[in-house]
C-alpha atoms as a PDB file:
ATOM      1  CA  UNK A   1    -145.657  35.526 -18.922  1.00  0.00           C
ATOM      2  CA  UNK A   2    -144.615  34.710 -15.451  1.00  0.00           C
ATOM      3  CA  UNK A   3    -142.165  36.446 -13.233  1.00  0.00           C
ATOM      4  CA  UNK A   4    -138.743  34.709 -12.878  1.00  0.00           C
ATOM      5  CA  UNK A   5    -139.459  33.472  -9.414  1.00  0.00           C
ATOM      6  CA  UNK A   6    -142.606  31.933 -10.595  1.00  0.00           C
ATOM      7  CA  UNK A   7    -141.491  30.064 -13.579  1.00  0.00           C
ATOM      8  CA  UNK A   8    -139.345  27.477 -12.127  1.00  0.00           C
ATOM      9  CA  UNK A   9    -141.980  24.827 -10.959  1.00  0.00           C
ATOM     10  CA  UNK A  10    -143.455  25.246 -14.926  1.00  0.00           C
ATOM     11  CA  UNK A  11    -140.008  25.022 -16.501  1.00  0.00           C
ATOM     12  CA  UNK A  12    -140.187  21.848 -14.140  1.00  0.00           C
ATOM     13  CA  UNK A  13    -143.559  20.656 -14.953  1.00  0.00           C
ATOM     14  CA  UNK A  14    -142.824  20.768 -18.636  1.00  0.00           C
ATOM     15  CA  UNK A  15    -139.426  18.646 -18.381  1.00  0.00           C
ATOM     16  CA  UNK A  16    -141.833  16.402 -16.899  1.00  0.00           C
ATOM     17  CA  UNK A  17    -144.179  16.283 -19.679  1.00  0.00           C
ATOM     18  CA  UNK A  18    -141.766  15.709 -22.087  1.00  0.00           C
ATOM     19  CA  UNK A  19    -140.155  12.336 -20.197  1.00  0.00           C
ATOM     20  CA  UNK A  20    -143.343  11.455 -19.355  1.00  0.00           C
ATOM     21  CA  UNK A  21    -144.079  11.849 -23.748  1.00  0.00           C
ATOM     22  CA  UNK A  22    -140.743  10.060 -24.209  1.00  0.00           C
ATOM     23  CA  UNK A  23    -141.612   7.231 -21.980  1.00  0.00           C
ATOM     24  CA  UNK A  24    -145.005   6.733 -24.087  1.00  0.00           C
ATOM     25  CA  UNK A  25    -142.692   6.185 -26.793  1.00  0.00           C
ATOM     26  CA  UNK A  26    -140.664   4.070 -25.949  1.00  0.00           C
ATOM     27  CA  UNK A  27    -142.426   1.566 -23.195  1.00  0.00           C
ATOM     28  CA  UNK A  28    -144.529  -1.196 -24.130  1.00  0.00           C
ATOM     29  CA  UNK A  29    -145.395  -1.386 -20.514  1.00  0.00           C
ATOM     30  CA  UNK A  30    -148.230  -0.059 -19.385  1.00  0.00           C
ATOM     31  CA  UNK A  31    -148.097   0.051 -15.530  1.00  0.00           C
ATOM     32  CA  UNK A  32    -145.045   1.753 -16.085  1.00  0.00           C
ATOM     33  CA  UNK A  33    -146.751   4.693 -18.026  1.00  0.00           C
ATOM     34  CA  UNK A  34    -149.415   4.602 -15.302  1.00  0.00           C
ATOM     35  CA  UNK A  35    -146.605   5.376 -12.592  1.00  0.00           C
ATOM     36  CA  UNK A  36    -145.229   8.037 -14.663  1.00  0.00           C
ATOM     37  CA  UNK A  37    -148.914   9.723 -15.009  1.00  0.00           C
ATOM     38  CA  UNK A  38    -149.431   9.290 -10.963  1.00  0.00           C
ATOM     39  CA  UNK A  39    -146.041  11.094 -10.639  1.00  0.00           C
ATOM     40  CA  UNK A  40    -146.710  13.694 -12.630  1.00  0.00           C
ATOM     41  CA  UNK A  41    -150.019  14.465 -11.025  1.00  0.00           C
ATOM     42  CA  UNK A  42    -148.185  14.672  -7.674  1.00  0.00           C
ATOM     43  CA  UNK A  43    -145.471  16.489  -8.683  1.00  0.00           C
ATOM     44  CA  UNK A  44    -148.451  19.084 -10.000  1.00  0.00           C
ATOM     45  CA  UNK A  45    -150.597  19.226  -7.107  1.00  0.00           C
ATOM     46  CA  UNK A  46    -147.610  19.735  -4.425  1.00  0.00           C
ATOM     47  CA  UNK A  47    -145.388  21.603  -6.114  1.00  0.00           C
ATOM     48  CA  UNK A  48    -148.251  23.879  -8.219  1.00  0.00           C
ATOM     49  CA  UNK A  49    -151.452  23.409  -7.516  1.00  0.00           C
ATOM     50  CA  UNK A  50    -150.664  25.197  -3.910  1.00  0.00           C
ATOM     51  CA  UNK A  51    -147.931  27.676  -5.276  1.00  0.00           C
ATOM     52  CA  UNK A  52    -149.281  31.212  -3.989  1.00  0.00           C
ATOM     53  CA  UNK A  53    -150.284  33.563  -6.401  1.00  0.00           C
ATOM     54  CA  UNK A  54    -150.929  36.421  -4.006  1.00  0.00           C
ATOM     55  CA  UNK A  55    -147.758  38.451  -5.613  1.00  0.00           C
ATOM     56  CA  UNK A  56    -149.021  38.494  -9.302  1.00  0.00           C
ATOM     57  CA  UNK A  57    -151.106  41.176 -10.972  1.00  0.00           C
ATOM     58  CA  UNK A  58    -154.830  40.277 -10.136  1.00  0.00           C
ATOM     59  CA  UNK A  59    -154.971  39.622 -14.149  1.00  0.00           C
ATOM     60  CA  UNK A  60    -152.461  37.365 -14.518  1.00  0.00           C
ATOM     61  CA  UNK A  61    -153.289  36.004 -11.280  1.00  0.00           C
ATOM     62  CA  UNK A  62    -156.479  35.034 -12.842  1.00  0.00           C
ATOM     63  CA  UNK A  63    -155.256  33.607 -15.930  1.00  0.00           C
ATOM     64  CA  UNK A  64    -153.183  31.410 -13.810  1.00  0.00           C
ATOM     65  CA  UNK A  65    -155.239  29.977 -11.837  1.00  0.00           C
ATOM     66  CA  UNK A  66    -157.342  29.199 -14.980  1.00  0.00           C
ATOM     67  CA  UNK A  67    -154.497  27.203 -16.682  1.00  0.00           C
ATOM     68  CA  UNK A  68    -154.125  25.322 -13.381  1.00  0.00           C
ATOM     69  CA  UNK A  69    -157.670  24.285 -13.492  1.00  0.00           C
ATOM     70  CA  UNK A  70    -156.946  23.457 -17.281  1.00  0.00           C
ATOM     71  CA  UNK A  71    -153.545  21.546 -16.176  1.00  0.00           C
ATOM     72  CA  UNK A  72    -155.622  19.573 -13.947  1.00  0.00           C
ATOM     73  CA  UNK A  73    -158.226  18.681 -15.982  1.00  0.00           C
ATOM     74  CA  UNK A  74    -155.861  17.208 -18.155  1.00  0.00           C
ATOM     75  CA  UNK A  75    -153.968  15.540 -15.904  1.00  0.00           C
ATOM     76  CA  UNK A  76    -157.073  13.823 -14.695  1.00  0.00           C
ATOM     77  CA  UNK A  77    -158.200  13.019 -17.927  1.00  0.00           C
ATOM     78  CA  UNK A  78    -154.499  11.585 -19.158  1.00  0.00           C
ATOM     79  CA  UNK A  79    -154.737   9.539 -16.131  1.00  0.00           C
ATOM     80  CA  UNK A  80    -157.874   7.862 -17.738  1.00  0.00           C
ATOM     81  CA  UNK A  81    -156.497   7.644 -20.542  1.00  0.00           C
ATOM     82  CA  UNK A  82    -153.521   5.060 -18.923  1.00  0.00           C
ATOM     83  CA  UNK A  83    -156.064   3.361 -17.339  1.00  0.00           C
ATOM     84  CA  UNK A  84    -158.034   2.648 -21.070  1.00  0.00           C
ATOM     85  CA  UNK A  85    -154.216   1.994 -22.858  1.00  0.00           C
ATOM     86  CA  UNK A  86    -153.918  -0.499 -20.088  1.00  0.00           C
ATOM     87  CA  UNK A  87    -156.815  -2.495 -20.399  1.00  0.00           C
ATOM     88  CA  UNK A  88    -156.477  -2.436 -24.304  1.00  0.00           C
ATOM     89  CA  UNK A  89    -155.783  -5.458 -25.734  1.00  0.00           C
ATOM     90  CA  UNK A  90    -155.570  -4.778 -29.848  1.00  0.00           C
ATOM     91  CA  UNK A  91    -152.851  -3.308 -31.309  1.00  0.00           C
ATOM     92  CA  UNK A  92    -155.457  -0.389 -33.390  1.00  0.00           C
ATOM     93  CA  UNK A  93    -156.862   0.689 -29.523  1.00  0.00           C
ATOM     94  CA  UNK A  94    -153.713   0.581 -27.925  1.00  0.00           C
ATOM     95  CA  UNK A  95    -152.298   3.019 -30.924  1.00  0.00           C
ATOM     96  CA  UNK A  96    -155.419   5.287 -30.921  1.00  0.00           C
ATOM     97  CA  UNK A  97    -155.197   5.292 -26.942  1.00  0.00           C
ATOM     98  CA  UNK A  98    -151.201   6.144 -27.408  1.00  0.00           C
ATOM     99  CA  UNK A  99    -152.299   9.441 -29.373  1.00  0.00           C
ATOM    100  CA  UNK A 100    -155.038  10.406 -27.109  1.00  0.00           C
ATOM    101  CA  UNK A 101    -152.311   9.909 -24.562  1.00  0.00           C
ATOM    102  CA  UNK A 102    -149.798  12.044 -26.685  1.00  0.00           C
ATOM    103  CA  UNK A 103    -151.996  14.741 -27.749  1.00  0.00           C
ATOM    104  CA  UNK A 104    -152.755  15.466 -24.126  1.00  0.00           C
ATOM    105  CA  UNK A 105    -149.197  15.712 -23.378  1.00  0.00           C
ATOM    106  CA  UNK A 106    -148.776  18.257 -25.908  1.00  0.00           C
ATOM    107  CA  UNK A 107    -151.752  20.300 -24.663  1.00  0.00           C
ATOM    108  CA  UNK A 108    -150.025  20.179 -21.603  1.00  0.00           C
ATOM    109  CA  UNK A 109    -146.951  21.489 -23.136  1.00  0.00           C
ATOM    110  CA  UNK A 110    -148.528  24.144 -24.870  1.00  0.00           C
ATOM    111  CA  UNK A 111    -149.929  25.247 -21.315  1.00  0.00           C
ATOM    112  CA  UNK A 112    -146.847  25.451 -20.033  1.00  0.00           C
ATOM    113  CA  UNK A 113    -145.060  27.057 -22.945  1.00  0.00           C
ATOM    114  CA  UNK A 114    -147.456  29.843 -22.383  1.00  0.00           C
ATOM    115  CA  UNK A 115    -146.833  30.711 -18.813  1.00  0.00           C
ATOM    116  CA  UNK A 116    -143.350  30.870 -19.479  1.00  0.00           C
ATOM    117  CA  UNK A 117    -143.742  33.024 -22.853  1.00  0.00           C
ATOM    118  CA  UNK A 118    -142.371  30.331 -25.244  1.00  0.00           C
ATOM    119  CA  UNK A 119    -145.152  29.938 -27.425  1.00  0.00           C
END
């Protein structure tokens, strides 16, 4: 679990998950999802991606940084996957693409939940 001073930006990151889920519910519109994914991924790399970790027991420090890499992996990936739900065309793809789309969020969530100790 993080320190206090650390958690912040995650507590943030996971709010925007969870719109970011909400919106894939709700819209239809798939250039609107795509904006959504772009913002998350720069909300991630400015805001976390360069947060310092200097101050955090070398262990934890570690496992940090490895759920960064993780986070941006599946950032990466979830941004593929709103480039495939926007060129499908059939309802069955765009529904399988939705869930790809939603089970990523919820990895991401899970990520999250466990640097703030809310598994």
């Amino acid at each position: 679990m993080l320190p206090p001073e650390y958690q912040q930006p995650y507590q943030q990151l996971k709010q925007r998950v969870e719109d970011l889920q909400e919106t894939l519910i709700r819209s239809t519109d798939s250039s609107t999802l795509k904006i959504a994914i772009a913002a998350l991924q720069t909300f991630f790399q400015t805001e976390i991606w360069n947060l310092s970790l200097q101050n955090l027991d070398p262990n934890l420090e570690h496992q940090v940084q490895s759920i960064n890499v993780e986070i941006d992996k599946q950032l990466r990936l979830l941004n593929m996957d709103g480039l495939f739900l926007q060129a499908a065309r059939q309802e069955n793809t765009v529904k399988q693409r939705k869930q790809q789309a939603s089970d990523r969020l919820l990895l991401l969530i899970q990520y999250c939940n466990g640097l703030l100790g809310q598994q």
